[in-house]
Each structure stands twice: as C-alpha cells, then as structure tokens.
C-alpha atoms as a PDB file:
ATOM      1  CA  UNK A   1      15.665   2.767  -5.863  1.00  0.00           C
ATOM      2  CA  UNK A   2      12.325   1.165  -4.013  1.00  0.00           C
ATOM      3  CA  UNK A   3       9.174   1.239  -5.648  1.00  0.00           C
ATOM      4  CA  UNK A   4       6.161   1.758  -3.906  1.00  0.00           C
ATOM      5  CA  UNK A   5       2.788   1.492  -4.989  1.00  0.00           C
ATOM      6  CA  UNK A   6       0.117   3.440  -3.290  1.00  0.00           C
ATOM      7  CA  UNK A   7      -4.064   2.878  -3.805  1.00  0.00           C
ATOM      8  CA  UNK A   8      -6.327   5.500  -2.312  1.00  0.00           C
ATOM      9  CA  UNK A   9      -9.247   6.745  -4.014  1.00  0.00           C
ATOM     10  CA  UNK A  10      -8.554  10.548  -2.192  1.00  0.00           C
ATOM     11  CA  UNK A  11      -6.617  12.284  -4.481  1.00  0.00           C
ATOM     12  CA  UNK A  12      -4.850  14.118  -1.853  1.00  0.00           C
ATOM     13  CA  UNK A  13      -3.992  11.268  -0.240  1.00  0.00           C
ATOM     14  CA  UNK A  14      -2.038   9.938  -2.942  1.00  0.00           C
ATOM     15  CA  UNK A  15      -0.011  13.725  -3.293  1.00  0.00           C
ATOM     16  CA  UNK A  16       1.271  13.772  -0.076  1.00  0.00           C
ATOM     17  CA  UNK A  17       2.401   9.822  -0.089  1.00  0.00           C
ATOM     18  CA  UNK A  18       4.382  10.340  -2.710  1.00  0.00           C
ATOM     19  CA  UNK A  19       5.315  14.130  -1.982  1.00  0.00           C
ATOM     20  CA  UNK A  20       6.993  12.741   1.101  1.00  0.00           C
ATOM     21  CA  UNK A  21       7.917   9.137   0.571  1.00  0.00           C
ATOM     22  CA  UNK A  22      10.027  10.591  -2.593  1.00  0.00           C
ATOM     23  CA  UNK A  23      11.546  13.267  -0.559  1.00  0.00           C
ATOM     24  CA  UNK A  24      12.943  10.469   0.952  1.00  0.00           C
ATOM     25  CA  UNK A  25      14.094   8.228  -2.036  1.00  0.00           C
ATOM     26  CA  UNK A  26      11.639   6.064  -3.439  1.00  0.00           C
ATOM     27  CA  UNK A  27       9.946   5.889  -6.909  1.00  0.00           C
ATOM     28  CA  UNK A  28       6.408   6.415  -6.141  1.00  0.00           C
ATOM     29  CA  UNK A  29       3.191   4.936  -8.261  1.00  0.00           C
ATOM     30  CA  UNK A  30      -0.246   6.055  -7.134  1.00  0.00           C
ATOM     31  CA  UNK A  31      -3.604   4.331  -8.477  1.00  0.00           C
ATOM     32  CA  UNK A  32      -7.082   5.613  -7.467  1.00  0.00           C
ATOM     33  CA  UNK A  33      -8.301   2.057  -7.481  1.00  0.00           C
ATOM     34  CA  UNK A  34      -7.359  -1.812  -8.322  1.00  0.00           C
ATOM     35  CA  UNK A  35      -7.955  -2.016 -11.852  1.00  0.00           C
ATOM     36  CA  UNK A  36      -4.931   0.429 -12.842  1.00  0.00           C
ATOM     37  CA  UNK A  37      -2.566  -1.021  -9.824  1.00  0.00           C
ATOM     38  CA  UNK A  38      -2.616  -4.124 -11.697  1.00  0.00           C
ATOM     39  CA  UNK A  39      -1.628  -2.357 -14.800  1.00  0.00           C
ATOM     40  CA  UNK A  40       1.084  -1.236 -12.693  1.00  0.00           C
ATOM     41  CA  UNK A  41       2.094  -4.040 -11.288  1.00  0.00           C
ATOM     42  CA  UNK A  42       2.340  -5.511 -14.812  1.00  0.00           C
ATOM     43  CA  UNK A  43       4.922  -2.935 -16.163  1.00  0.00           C
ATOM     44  CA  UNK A  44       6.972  -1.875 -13.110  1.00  0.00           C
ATOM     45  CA  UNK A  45       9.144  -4.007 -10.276  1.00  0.00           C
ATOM     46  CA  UNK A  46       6.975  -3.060  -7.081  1.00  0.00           C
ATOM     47  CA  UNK A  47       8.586  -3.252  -3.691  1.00  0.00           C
ATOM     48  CA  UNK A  48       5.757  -2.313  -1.397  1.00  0.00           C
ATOM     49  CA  UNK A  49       1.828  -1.912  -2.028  1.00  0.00           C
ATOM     50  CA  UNK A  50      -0.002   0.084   0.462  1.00  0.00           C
ATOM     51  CA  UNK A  51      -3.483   0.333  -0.059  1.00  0.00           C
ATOM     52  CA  UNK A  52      -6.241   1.726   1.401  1.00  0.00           C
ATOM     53  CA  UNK A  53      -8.921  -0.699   2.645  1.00  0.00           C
ATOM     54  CA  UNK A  54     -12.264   1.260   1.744  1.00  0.00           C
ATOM     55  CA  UNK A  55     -11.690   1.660  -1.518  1.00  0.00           C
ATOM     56  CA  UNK A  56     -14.469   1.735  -4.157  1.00  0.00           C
ATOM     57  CA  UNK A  57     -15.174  -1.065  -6.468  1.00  0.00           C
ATOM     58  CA  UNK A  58     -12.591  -4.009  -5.407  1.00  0.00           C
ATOM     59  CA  UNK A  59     -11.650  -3.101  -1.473  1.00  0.00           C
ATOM     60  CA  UNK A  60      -7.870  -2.894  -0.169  1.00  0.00           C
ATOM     61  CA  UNK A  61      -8.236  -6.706   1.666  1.00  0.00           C
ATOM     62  CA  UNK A  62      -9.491  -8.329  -1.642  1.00  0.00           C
ATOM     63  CA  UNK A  63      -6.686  -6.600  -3.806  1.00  0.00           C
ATOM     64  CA  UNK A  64      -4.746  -8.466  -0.982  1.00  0.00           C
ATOM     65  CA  UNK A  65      -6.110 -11.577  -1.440  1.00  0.00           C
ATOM     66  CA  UNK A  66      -5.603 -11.287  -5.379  1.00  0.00           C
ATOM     67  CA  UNK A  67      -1.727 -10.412  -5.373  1.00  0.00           C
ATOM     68  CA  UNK A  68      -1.373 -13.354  -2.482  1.00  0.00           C
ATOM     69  CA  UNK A  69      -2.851 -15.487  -5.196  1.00  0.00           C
ATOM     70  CA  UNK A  70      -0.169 -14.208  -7.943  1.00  0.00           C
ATOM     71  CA  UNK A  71       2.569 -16.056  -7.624  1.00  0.00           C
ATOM     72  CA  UNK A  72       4.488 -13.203  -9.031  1.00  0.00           C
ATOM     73  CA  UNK A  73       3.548 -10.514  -6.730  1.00  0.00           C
ATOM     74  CA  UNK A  74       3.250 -12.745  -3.328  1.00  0.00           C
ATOM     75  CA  UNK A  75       6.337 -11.645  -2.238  1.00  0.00           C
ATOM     76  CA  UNK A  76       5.582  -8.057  -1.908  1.00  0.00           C
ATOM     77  CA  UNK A  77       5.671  -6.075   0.806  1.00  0.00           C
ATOM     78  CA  UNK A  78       2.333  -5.118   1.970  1.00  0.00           C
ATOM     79  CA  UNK A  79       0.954  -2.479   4.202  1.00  0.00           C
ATOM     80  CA  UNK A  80      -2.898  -1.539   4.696  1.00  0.00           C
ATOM     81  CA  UNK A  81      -4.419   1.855   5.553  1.00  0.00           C
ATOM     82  CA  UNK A  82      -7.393   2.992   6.902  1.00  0.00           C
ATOM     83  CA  UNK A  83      -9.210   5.539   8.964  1.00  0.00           C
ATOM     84  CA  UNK A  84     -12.030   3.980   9.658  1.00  0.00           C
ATOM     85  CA  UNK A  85     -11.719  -0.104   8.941  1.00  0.00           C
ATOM     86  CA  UNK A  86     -14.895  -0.976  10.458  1.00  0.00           C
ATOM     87  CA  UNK A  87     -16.156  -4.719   9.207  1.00  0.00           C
ATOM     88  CA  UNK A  88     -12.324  -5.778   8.727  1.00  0.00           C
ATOM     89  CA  UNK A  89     -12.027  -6.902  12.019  1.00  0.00           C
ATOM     90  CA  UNK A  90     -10.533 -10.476  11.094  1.00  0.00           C
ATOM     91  CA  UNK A  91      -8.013  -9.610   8.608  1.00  0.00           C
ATOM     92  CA  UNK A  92      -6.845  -6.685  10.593  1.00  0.00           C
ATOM     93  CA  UNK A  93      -6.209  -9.506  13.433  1.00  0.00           C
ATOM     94  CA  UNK A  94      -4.473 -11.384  11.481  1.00  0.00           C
ATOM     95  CA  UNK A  95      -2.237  -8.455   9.445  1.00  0.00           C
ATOM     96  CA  UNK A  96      -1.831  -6.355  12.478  1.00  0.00           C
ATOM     97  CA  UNK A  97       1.230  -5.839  12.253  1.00  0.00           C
ATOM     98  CA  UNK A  98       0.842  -4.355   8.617  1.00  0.00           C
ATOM     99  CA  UNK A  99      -1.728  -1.942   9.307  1.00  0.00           C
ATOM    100  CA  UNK A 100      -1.268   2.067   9.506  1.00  0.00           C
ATOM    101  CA  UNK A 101      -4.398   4.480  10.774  1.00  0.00           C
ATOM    102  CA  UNK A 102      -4.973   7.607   8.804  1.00  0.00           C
ATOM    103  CA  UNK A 103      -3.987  10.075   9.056  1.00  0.00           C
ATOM    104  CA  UNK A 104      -1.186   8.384   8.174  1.00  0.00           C
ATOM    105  CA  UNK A 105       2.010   9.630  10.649  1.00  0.00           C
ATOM    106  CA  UNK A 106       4.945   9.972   7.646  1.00  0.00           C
ATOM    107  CA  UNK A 107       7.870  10.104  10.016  1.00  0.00           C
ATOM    108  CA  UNK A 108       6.548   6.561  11.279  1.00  0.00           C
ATOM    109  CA  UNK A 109       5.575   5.086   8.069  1.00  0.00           C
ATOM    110  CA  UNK A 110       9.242   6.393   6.764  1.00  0.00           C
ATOM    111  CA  UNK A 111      10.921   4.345   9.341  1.00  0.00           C
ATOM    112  CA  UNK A 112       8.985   1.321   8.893  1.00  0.00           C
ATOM    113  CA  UNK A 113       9.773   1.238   5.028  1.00  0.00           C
ATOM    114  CA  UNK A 114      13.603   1.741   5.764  1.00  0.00           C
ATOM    115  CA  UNK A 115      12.861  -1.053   8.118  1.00  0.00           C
ATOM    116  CA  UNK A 116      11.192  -3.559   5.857  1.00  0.00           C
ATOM    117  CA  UNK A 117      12.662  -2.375   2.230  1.00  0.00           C
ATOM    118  CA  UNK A 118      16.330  -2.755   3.616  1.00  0.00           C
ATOM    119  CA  UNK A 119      15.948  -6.271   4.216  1.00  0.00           C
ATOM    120  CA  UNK A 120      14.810  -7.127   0.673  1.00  0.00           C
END
C-alpha cells in the first residue's frame, strides 16, 4: 500500500484528502504543518508529500527545499497545492508540472497518483 503524506493547515482540507485518496487505496498521513511531517517522515515509508504552499510557520516550497536536502527523503514524490500561490512565481515555473490548484479536482489528482506511484 502507498503512503501519502498530506500538509495543509485547513483541517477540512486534510479530511477530504484522505477521505478520498483512501477510498481509493492508500495509507493516508495528514500534518497541519512541517514540524510534525518530519516526525512523520521519521517513523513511516512516505511515497508522496503533497503540501500546501501557504502554510503557516515553514511554507510548502521551503519544506521542499528541506526534504531535497535529505538525502533520505529526495526521492519522494512531490506534489504542491495551492489556491492562491501568489509570490511563488519561480518555483512554480520550475515545478509546474507538480503543481495542483485548489480546490483540488480528486478524480484528477487520483489519476495522477496511479500515474506516478505505479512507476515506483
């Protein structure tokens, strides 16, 4: 089974991730912020992170930056989220291609994790 950890500060954001992402199979871990994902990361195999990018404290793109830096975790899958990324503007250039909108579209962000977990 996948594990997938998730990092929003909004409470409700985290429910439905993980109502619907273990509806369809995968061991879900939420965190309201960065301090406790690392605690995670420390005790459970992680898959995927997907964090949101405004988050209080330590931001989404500087969690990033710190599990690129871990030799450990660089090898993660890794998927940002954001409604409103405003002042990211370079690193969502350059991780495009991992970057979902909220509200987040499950059906989409399903397929996309079949897509990418598969292949690990």
């Amino acid at each position: 089974m996948k594990q997938i950890l998730y990092i929003d500060d909004n409470s409700q954001a985290c429910l439905l991730f993980k109502l619907f992402l273990e509806k369809e199979g995968y061991k879900v871990f939420t965190a309201k912020e960065t301090d406790t994902a690392r605690k995670i990361l420390k005790r459970e195999k992680i898959d995927c992170i997907t964090t949101d990018i405004g988050l209080p404290k330590e931001n989404g793109i500087k969690f990033y930056q710190w599990v690129q830096e871990q030799s450990e975790y660089k090898d993660i899958f890794f998927l940002f989220v954001s409604g409103h990324a405003v002042g990211f503007d370079q690193v969502l250039t350059e991780h495009r291609n991992n970057f979902i909108t909220k509200p987040i579209f499950f059906p989409d962000l399903i397929e996309r994790l079949n897509k990418e977990l598969n292949n690990i």
